[in-house]
N, C-alpha and C. Protein backbone atom coordinates (compact mmCIF):
# COMPACT_ATOMS: atom_id res chain seq x y z
N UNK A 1 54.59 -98.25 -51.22
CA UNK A 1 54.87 -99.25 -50.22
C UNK A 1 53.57 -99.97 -49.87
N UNK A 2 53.58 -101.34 -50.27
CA UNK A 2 52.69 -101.67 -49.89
C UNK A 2 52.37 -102.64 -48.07
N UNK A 3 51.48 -102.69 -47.57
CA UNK A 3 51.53 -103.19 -45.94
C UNK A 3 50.90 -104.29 -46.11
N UNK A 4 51.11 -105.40 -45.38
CA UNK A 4 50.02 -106.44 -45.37
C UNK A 4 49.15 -106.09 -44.12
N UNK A 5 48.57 -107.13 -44.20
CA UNK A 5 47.22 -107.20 -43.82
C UNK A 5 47.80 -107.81 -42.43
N UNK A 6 46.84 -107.21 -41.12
CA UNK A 6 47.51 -107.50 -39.44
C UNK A 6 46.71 -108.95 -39.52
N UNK A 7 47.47 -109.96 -38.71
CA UNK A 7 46.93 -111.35 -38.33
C UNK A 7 46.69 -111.50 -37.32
N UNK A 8 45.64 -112.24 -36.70
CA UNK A 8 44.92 -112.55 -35.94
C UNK A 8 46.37 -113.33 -34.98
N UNK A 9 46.80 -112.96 -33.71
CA UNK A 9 47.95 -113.14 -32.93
C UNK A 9 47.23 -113.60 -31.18
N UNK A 10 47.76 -114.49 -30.03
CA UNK A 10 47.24 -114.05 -28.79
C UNK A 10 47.31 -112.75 -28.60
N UNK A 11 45.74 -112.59 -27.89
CA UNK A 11 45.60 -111.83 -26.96
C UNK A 11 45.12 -110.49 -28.02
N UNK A 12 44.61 -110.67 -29.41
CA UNK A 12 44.60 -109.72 -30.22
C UNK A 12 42.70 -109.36 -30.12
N UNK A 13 42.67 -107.86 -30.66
CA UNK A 13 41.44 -107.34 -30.45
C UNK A 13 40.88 -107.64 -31.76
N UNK A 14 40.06 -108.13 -31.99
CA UNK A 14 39.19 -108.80 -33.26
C UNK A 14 37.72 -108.35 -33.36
N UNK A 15 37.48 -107.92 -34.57
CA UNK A 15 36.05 -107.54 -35.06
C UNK A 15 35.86 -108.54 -36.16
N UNK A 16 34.85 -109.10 -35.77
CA UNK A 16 34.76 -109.86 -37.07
C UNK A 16 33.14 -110.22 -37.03
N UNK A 17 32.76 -111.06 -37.85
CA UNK A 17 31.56 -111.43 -37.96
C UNK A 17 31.70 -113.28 -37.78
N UNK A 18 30.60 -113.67 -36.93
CA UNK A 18 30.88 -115.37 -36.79
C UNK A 18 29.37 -115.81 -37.20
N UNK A 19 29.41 -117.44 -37.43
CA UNK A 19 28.44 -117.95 -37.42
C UNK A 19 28.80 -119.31 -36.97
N UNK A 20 27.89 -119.73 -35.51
CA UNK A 20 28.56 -121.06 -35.43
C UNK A 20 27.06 -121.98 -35.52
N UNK A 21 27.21 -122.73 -36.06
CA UNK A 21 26.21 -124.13 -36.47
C UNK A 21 26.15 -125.41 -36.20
N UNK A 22 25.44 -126.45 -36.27
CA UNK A 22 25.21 -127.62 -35.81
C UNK A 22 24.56 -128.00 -36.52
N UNK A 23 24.47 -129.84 -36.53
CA UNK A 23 23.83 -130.04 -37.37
C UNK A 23 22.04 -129.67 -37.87
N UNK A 24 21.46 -129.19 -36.77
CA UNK A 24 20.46 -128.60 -36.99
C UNK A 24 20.06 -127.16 -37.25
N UNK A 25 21.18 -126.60 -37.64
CA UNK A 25 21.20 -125.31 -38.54
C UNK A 25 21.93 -124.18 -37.64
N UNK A 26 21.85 -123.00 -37.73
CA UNK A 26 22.37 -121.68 -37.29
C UNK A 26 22.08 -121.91 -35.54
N UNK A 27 22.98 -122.02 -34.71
CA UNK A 27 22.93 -121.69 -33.09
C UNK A 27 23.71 -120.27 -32.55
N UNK A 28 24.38 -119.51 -33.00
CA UNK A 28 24.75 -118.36 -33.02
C UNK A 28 25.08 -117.80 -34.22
N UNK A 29 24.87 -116.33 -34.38
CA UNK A 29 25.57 -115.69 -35.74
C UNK A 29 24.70 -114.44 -35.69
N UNK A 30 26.01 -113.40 -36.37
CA UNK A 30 26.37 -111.96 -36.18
C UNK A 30 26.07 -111.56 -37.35
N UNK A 31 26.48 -112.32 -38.86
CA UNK A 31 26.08 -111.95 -39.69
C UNK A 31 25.12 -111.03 -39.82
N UNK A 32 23.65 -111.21 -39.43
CA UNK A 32 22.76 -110.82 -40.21
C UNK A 32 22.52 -108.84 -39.07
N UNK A 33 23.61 -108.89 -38.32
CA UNK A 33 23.33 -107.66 -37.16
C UNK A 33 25.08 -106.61 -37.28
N UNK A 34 24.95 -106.22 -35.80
CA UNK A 34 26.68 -105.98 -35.45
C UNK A 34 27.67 -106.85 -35.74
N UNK A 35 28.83 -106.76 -36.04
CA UNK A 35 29.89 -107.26 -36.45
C UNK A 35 30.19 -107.57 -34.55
N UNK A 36 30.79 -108.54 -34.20
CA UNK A 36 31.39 -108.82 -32.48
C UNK A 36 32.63 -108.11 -32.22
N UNK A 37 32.70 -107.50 -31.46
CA UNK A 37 34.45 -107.61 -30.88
C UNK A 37 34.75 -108.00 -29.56
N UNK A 38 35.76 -108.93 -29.92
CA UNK A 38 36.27 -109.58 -28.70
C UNK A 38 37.94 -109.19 -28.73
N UNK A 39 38.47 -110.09 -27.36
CA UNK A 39 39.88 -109.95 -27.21
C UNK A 39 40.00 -111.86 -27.03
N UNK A 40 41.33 -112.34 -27.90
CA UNK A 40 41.32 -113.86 -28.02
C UNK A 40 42.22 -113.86 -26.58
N UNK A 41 41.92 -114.92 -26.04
CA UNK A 41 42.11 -115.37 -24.65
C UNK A 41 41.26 -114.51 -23.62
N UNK A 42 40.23 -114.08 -23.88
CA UNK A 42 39.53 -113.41 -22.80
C UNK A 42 38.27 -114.34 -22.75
N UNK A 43 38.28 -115.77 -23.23
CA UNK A 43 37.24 -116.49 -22.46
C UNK A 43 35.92 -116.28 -23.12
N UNK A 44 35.81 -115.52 -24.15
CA UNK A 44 34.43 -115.00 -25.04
C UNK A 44 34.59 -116.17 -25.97
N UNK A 45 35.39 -116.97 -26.66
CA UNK A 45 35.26 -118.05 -27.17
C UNK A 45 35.60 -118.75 -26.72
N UNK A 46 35.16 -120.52 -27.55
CA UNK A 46 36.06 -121.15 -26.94
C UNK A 46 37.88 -121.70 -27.12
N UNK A 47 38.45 -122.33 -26.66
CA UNK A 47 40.04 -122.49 -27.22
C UNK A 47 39.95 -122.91 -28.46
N UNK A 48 39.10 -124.17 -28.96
CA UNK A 48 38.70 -124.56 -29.95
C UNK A 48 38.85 -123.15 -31.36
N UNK A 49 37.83 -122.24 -30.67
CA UNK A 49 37.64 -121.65 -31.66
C UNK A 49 38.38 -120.58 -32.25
N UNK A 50 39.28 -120.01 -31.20
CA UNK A 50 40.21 -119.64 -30.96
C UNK A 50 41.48 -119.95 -31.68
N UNK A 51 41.59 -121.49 -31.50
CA UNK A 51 42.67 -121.49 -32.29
C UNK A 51 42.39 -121.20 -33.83
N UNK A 52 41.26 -122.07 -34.49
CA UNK A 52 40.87 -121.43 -35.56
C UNK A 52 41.12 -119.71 -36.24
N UNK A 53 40.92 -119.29 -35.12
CA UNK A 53 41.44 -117.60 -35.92
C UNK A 53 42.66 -117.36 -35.88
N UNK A 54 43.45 -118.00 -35.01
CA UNK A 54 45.48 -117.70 -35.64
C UNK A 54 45.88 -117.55 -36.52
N UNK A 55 46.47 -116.46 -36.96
CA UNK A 55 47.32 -116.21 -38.06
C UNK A 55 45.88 -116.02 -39.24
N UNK A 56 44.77 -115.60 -39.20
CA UNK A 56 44.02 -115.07 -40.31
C UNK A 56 44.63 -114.26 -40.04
N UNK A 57 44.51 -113.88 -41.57
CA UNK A 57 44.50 -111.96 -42.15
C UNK A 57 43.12 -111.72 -41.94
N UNK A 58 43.70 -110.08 -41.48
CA UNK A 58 42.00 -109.03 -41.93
C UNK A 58 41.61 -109.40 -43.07
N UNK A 59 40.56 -109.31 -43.07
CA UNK A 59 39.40 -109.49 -44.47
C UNK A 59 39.10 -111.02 -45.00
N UNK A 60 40.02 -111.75 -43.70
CA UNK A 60 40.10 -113.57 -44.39
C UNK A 60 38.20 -113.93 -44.37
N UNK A 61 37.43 -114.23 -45.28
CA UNK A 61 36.33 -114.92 -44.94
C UNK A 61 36.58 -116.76 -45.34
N UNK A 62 36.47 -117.14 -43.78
CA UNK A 62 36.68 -118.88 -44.47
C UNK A 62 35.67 -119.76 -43.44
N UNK A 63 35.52 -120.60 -43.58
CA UNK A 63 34.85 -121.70 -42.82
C UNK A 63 35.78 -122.79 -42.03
N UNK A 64 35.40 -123.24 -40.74
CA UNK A 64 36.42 -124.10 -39.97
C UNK A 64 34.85 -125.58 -39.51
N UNK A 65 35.19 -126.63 -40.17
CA UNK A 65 34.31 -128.10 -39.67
C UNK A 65 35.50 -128.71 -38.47
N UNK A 66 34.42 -128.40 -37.43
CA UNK A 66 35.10 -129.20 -35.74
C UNK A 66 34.30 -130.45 -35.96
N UNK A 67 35.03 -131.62 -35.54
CA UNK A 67 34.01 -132.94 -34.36
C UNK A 67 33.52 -132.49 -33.92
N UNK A 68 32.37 -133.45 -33.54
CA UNK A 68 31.55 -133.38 -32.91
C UNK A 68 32.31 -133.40 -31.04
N UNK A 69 32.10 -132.51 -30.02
CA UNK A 69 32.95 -131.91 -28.96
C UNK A 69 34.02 -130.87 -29.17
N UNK A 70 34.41 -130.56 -29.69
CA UNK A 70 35.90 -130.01 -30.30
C UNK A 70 35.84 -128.54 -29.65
N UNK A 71 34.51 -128.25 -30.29
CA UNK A 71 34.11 -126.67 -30.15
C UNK A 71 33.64 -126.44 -28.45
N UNK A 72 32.70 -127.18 -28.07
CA UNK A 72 32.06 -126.91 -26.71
C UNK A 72 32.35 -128.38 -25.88
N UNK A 73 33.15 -129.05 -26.19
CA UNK A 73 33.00 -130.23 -25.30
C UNK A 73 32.19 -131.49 -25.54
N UNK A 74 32.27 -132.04 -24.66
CA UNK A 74 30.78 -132.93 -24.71
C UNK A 74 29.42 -132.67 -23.83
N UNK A 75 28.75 -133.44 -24.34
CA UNK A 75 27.53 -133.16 -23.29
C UNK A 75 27.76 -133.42 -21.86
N UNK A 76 27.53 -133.17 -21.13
CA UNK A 76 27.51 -133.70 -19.82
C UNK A 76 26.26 -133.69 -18.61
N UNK A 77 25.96 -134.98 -18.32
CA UNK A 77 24.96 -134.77 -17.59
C UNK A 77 24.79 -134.36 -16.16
N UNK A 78 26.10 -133.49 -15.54
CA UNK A 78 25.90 -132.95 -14.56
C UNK A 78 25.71 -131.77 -14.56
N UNK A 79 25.65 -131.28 -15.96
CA UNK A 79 25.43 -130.17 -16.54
C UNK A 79 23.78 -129.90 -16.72
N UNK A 80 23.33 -131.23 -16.09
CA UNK A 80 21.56 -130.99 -15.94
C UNK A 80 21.25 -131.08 -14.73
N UNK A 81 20.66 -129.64 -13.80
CA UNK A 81 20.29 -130.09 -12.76
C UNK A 81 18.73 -129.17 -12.56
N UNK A 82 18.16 -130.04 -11.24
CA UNK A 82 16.84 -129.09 -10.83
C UNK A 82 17.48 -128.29 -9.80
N UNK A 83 16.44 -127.07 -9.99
CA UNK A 83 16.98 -125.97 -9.37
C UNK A 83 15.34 -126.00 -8.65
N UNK A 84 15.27 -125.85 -7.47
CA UNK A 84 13.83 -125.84 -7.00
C UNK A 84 13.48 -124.30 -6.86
N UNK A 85 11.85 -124.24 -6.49
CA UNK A 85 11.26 -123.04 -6.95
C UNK A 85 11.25 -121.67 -6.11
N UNK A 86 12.16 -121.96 -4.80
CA UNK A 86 12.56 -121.11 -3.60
C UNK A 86 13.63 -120.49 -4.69
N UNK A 87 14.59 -121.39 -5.27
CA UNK A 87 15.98 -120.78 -5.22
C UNK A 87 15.78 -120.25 -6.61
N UNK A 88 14.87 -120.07 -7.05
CA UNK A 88 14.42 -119.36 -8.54
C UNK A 88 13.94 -118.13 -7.89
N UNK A 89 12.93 -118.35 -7.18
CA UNK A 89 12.15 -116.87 -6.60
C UNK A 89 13.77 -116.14 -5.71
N UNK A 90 14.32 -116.76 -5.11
CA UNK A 90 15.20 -115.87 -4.53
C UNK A 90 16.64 -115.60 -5.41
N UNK A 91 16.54 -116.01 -6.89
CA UNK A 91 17.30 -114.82 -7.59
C UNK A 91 16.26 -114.19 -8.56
N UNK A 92 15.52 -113.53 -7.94
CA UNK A 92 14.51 -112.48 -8.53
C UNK A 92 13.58 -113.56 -9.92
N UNK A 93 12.80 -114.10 -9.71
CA UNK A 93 11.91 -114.99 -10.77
C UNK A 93 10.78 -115.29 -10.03
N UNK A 94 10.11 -114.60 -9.04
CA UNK A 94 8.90 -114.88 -8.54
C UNK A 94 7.71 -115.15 -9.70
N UNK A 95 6.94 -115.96 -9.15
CA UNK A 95 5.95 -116.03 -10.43
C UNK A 95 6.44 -116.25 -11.87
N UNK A 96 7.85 -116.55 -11.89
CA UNK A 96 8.24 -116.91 -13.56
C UNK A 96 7.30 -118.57 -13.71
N UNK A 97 7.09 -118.43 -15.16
CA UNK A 97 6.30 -119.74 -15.60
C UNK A 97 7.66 -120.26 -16.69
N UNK A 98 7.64 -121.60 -16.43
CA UNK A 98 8.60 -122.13 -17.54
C UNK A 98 7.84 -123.35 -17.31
N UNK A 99 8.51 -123.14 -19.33
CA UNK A 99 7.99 -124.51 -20.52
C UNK A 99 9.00 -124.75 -20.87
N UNK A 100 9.12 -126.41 -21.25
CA UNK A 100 10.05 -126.76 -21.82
C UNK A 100 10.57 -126.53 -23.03
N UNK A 101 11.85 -126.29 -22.88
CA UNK A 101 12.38 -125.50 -24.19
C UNK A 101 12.64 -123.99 -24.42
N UNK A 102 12.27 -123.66 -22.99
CA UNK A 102 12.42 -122.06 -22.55
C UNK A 102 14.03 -122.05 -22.37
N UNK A 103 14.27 -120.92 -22.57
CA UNK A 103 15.98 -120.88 -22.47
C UNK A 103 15.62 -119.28 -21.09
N UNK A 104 16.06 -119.45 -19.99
CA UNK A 104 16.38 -119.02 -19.03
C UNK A 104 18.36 -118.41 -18.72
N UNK A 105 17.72 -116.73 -18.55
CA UNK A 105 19.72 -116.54 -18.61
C UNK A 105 19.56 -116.33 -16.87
N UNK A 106 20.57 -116.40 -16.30
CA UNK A 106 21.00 -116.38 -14.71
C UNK A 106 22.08 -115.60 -14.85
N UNK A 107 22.57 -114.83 -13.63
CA UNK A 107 23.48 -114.11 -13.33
C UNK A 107 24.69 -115.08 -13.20
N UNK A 108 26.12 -114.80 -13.55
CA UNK A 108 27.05 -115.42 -12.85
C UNK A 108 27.37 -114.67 -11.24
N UNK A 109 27.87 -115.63 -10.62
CA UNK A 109 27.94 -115.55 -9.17
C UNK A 109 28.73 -114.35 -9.04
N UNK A 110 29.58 -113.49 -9.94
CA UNK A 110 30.27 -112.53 -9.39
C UNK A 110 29.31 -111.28 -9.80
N UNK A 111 28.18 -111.84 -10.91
CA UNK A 111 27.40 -110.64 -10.87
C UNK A 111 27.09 -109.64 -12.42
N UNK A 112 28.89 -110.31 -13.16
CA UNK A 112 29.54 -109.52 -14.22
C UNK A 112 28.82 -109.73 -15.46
N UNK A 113 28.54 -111.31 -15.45
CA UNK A 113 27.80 -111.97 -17.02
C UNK A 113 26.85 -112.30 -16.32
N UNK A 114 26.27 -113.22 -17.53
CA UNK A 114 25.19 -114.10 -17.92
C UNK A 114 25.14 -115.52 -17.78
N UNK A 115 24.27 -116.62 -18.20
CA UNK A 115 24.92 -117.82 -18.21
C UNK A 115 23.61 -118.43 -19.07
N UNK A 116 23.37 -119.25 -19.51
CA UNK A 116 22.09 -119.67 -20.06
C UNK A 116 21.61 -121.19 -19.66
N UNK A 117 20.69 -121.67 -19.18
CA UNK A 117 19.87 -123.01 -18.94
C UNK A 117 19.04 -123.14 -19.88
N UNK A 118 18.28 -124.35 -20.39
CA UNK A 118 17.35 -124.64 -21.18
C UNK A 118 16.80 -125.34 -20.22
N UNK A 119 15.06 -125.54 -19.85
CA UNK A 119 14.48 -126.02 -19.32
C UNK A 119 14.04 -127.04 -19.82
N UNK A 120 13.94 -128.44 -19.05
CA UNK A 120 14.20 -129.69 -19.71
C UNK A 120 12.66 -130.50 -19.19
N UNK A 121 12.68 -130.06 -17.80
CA UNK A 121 11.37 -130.25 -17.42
C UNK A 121 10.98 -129.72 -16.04
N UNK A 122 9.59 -129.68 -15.49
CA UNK A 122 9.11 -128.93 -14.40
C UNK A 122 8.47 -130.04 -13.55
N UNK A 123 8.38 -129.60 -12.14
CA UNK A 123 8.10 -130.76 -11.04
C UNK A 123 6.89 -129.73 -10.79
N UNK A 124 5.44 -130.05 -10.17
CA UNK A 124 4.97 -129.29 -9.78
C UNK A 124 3.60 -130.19 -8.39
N UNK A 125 3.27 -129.27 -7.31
CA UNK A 125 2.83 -130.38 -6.32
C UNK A 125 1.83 -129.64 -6.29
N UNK A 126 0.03 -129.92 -6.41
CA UNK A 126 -1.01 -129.35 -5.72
C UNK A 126 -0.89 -127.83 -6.77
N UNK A 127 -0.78 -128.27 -7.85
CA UNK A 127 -0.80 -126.78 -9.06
C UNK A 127 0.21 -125.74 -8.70
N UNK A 128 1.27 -126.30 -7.72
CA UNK A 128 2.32 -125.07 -7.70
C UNK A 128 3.83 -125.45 -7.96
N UNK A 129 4.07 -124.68 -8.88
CA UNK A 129 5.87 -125.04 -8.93
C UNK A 129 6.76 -125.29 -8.06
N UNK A 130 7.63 -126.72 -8.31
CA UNK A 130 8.20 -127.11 -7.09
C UNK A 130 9.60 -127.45 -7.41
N UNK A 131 9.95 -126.94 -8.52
CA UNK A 131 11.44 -127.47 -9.36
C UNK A 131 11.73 -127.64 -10.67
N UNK A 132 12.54 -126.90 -11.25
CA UNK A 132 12.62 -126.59 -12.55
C UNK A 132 14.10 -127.30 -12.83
N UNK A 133 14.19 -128.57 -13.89
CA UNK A 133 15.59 -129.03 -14.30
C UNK A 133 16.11 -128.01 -15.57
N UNK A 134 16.99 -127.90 -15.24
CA UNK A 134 18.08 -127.30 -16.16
C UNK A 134 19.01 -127.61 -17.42
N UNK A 135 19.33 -127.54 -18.06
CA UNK A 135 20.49 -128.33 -19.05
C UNK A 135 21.75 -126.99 -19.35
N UNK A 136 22.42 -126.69 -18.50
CA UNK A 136 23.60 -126.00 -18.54
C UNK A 136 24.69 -126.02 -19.70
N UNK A 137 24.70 -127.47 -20.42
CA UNK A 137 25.71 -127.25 -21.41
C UNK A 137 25.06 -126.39 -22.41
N UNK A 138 26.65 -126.02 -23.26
CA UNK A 138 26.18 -125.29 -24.03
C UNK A 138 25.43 -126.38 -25.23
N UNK A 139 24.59 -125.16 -26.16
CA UNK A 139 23.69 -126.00 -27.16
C UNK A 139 24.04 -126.77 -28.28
N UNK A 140 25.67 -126.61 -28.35
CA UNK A 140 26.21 -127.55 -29.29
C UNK A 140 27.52 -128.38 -28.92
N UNK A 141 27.22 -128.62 -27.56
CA UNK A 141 28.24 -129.28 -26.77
C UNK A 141 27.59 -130.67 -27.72
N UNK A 142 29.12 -131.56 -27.85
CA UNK A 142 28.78 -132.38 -28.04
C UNK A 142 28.44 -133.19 -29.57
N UNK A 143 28.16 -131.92 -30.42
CA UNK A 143 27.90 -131.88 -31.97
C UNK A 143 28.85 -131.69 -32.60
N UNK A 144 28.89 -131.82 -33.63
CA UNK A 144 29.86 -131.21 -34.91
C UNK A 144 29.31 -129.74 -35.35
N UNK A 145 30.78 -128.57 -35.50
CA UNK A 145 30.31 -127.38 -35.01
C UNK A 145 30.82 -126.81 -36.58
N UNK A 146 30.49 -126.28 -37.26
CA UNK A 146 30.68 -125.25 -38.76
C UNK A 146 31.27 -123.94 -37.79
N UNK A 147 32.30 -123.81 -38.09
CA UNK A 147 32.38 -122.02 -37.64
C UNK A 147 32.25 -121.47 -38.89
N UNK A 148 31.69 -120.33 -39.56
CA UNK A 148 32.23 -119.46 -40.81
C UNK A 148 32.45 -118.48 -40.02
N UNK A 149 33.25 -118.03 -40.51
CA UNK A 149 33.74 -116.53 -40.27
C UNK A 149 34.60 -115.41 -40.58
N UNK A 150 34.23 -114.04 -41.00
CA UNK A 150 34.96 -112.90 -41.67
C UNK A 150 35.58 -112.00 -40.56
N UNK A 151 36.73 -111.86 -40.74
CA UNK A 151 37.50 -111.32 -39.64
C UNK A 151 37.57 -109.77 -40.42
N UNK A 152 37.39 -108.64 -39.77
CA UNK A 152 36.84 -107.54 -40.41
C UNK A 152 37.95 -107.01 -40.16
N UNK A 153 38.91 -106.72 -38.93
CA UNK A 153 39.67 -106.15 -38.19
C UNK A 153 40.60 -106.95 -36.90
N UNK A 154 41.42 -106.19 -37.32
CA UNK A 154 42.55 -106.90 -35.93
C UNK A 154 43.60 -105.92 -35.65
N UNK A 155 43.38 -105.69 -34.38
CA UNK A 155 44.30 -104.45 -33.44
C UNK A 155 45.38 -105.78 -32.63
């Protein structure tokens, strides 16, 4: 008797390996480490990408080309803000130094995750830090996104 292979369904537990890209090369990927496991609709990807894994079989290795937004949206520029240098020191960053192009992670407000900023630029008065701008979107908001990816497992 032979069984097929379980498909990637909502709400299914997935191990797989991803790589997502832009046009300026590799911005996430598992490949070269741990294989990921997630649960689809738990917000660890996006819908975009998500839909992309429906109905794979285990062991599918294939590639998915999004528009540019598809995957993360678009850019958005309210998604850039300064955060001044009180409200850095008072979520624990006293004395942090940032350069542009530093990627900074922050707590989410409930405490549970992470979140990531890229520092875009620094205000500073009399040699002391006085405000650090942010760029909140994600890093390929906005681009055309390559997913590859080998789906290892599906519960």
């Amino acid at each position: 008797m032979t069984t097929t292979p379980a498909q990637v369904q909502p709400g299914a537990f997935l191990t797989l390996h991803y790589r997502l890209s832009g046009p300026a090369g590799d911005a996430i990927s598992t490949f070269e480490g741990k294989p990921a496991t997630l649960t689809l609709g738990s917000g660890q990807l996006s819908p975009a990408l998500e839909a992309c894994l429906m109905g794979l079989e285990e062991g599918t290795q294939t590639s998915f080309d999004l528009p540019a937004g598809a995957a993360f949206g678009e850019r958005s520029a309210t998604m850039q803000q300064w955060l001044d240098a009180k409200e850095l020191r008072a979520m624990g960053e006293p004395g942090e130094e940032y350069a542009v192009g530093d990627v900074v992670h922050f707590p989410t407000p409930d405490g549970a995750g992470q979140f990531a900023g890229v520092v875009l630029a620094t205000r500073e008065a009399d040699g002391k830090l006085q405000a650090v701008q942010f760029d909140f979107n994600h890093p390929l908001a906005g681009q055309p996104v390559r997913f590859d990816v080998h789906v290892i497992g599906v519960l």
